[in-house]
Protein backbone atom coordinates (compact mmCIF):
# COMPACT_ATOMS: atom_id res chain seq x y z
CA UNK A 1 0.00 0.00 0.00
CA UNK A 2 1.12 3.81 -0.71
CA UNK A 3 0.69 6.53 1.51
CA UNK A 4 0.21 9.75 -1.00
CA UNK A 5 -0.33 13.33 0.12
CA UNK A 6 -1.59 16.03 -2.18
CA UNK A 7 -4.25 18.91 -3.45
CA UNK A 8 -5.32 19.91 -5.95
CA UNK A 9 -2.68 21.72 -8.15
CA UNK A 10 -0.43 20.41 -11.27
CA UNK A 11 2.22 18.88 -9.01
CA UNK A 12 -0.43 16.68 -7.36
CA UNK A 13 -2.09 15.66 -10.13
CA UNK A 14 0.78 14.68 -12.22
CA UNK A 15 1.79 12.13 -9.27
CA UNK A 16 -2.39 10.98 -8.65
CA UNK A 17 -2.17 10.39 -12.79
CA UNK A 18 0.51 8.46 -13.09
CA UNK A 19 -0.55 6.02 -9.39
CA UNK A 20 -4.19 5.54 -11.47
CA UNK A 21 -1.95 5.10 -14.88
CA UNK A 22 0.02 2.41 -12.83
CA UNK A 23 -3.51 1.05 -11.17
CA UNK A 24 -1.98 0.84 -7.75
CA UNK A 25 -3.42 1.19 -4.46
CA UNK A 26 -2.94 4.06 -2.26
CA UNK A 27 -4.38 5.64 -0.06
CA UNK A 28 -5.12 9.64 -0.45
CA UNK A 29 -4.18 12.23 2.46
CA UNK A 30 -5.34 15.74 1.16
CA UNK A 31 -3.05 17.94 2.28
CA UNK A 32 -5.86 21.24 2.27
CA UNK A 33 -2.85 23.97 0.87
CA UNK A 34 -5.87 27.10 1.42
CA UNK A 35 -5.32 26.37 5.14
CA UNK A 36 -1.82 25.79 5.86
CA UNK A 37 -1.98 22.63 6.34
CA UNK A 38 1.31 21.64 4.58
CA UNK A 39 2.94 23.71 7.59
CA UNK A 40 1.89 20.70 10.24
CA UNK A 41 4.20 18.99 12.33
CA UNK A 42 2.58 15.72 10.56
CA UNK A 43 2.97 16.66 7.03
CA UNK A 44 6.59 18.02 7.85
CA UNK A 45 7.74 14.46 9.09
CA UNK A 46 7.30 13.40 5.49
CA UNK A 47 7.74 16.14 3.47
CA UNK A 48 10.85 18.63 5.01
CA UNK A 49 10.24 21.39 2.34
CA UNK A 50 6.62 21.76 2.97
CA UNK A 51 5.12 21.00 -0.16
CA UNK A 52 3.35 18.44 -1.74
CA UNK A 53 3.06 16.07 -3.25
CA UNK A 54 4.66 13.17 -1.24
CA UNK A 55 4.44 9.60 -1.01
CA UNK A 56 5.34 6.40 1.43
CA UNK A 57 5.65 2.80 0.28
CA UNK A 58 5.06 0.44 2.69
CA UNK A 59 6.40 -2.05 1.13
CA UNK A 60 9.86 -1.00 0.70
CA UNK A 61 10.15 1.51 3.58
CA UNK A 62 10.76 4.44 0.95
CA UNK A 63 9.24 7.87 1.76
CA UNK A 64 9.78 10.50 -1.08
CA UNK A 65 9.01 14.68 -1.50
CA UNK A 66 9.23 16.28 -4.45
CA UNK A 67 7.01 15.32 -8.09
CA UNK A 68 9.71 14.79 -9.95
CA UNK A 69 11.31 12.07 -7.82
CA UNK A 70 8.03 10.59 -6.55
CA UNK A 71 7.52 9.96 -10.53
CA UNK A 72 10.67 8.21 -11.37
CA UNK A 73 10.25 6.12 -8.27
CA UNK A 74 7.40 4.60 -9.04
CA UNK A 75 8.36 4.21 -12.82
CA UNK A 76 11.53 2.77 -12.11
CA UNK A 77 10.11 0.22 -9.47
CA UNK A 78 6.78 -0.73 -11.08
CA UNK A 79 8.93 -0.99 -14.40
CA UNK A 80 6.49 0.96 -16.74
CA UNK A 81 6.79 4.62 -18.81
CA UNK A 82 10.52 5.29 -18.59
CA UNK A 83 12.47 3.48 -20.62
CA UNK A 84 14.98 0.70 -19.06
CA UNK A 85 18.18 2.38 -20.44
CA UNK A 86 19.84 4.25 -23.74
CA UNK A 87 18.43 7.31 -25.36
CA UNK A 88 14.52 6.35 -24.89
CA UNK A 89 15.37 6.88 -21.24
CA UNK A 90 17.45 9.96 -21.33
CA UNK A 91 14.83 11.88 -23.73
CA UNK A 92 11.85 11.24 -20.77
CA UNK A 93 14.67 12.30 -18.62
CA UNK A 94 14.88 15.27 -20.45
CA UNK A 95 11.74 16.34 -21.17
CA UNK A 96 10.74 15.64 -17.15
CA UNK A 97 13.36 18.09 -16.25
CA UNK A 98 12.35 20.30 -18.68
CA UNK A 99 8.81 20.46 -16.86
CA UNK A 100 10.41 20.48 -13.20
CA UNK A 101 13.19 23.29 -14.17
CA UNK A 102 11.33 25.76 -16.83
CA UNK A 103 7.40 25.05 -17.49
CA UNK A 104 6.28 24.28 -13.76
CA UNK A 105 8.25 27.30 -12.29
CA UNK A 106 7.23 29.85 -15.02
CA UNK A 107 3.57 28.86 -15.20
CA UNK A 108 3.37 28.57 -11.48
CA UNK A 109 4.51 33.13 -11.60
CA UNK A 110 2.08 32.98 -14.27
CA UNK A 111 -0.56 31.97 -12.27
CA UNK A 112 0.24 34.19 -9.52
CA UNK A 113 0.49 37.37 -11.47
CA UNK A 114 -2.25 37.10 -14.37
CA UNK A 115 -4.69 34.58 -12.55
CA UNK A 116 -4.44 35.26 -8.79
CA UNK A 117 -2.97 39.02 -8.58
CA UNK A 118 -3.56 40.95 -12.08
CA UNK A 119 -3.23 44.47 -12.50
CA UNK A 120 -0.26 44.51 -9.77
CA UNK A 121 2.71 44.40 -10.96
CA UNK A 122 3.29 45.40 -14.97
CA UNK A 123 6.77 44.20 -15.53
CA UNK A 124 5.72 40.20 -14.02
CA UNK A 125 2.78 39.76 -16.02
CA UNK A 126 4.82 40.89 -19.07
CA UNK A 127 7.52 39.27 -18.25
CA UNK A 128 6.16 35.56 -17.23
CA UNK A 129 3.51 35.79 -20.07
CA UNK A 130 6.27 36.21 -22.47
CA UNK A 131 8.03 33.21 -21.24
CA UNK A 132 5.12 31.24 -20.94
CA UNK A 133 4.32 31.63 -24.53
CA UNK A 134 7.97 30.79 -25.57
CA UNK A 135 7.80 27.54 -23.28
CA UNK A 136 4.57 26.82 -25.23
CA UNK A 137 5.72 27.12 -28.44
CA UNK A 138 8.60 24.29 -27.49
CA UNK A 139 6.46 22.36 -26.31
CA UNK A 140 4.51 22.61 -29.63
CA UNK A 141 7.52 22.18 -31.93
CA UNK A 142 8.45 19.20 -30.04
CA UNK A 143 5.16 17.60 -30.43
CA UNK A 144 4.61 18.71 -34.24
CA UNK A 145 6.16 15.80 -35.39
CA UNK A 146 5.92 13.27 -32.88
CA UNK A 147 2.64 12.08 -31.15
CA UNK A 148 3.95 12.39 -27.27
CA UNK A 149 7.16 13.97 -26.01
CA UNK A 150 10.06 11.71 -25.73
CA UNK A 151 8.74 8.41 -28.40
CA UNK A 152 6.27 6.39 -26.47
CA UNK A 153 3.13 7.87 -23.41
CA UNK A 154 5.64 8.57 -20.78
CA UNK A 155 6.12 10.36 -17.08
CA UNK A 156 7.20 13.53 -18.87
CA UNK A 157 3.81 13.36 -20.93
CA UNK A 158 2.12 13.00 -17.12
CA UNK A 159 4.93 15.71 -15.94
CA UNK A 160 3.66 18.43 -18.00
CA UNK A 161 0.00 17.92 -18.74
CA UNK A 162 -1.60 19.06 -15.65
CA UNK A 163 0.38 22.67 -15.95
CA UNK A 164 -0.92 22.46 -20.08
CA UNK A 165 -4.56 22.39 -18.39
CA UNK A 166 -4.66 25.68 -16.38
CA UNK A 167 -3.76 27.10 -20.04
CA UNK A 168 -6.93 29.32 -18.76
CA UNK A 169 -5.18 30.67 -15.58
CA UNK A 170 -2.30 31.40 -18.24
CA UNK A 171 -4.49 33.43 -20.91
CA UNK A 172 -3.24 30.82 -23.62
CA UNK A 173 -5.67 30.04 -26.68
CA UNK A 174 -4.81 26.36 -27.68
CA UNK A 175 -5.95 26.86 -31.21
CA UNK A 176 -2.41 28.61 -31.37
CA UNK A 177 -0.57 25.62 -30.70
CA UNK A 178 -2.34 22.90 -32.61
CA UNK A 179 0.27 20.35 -31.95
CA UNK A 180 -0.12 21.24 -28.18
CA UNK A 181 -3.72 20.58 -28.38
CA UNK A 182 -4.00 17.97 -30.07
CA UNK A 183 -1.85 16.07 -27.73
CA UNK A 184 -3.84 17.82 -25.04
CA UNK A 185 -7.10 16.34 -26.06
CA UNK A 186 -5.96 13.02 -26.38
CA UNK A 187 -4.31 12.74 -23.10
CA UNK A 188 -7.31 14.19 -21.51
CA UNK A 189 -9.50 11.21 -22.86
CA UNK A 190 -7.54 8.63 -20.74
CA UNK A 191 -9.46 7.56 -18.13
CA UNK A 192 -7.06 6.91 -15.92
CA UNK A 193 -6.27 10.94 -16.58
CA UNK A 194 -9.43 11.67 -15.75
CA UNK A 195 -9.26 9.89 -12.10
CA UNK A 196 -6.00 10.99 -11.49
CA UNK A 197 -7.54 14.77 -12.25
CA UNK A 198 -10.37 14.38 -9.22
CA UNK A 199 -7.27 13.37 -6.64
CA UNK A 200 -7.99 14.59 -3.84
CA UNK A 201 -11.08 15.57 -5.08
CA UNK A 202 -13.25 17.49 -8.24
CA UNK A 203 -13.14 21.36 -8.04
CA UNK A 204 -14.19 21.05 -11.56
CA UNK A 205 -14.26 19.15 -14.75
CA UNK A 206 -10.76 18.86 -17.02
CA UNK A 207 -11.09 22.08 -18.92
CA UNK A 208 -11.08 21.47 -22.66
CA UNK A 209 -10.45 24.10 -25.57
């Protein structure tokens, strides 16, 4: 059994996707973010930086903070989308880091300056709207040509997709990255997607363009 502690944000849901993608058993904690609770003495003994997601197997004693780890974890161990070894795996590698380093961080401003605080601060929203629409068109090169981002459905795909579906929090218009949406849509029709969406629970259905 897995111990998993989230919300409802990107970070969450990218772990909750890939646990239902995996069909494993685990049990939720909701870690309510709108109250503090990620501050608790409880939620601290797990997760040192304060932030969720995190996750405890039972069966191998392993307690893990931080998305991007949790994700290779549970790939690694349960033996399903990362590669075993070569360039297969180092292209999910790099496209996962790509998420954890660039699109996370920058949409994550983005949300805080155009969704949460607009009209505050001038230079932010410029500047993180500017870089948001370079990360998206990346992300639609990359996917122009192929049909998911590093050869077959992978973490990185999971990595990335729940940021792609605030695209309303980030004022982006899909229709202007076709290849973006296109994988969008498809992802979003996986059922196991669509549980891993309501973890901890539905706030609202998966937005669609």
């Amino acid at each position: 059994m897995i111990d998993f502690w989230t919300w409802t944000t990107p970070n969450g849901r990218k772990v909750s996707i890939l646990l239902e993608e995996l069909g494993l058993d685990y049990r939720t904690h909701a870690v309510d973010l709108t109250q503090g609770e990620q501050h608790t003495p409880g939620f601290l003994a797990v997760s040192p930086n304060n932030k969720i997601p995190a996750l405890r197997d039972e069966e191998t004693g392993v307690t893990l903070m931080e998305s991007g780890a949790i994700m290779y974890y549970l790939a690694e161990r349960h033996g399903r989308f990362l590669p075993a070894e070569g360039e297969p795996r180092y292209r999910v590698m790099e496209w996962l880091m790509w998420q954890m380093g660039g699109l996370g961080p920058i949409l994550g401003q983005t949300h805080h300056f155009l969704h949460f605080n607009p009209g505050k601060a001038a230079y932010a929203e410029t500047r993180f709207f500017d870089e948001t629409q370079r990360l998206y068109r990346v992300l639609d090169t990359r996917l122009d040509e192929r049909a998911y981002l590093a050869g077959d459905y992978s973490i990185a795909d999971m990595a990335v997709w729940p940021w792609v579906s605030r695209f309303e929090w980030q004022r982006i218009d899909l229709d202007a990255y076709p290849a973006v949406k296109r994988w969008y849509l498809e992802i979003a029709a996986r059922a196991a997607v669509q549980r891993g969406y309501h973890s901890p629970h539905k706030v609202n259905e998966i937005p669609l363009p």
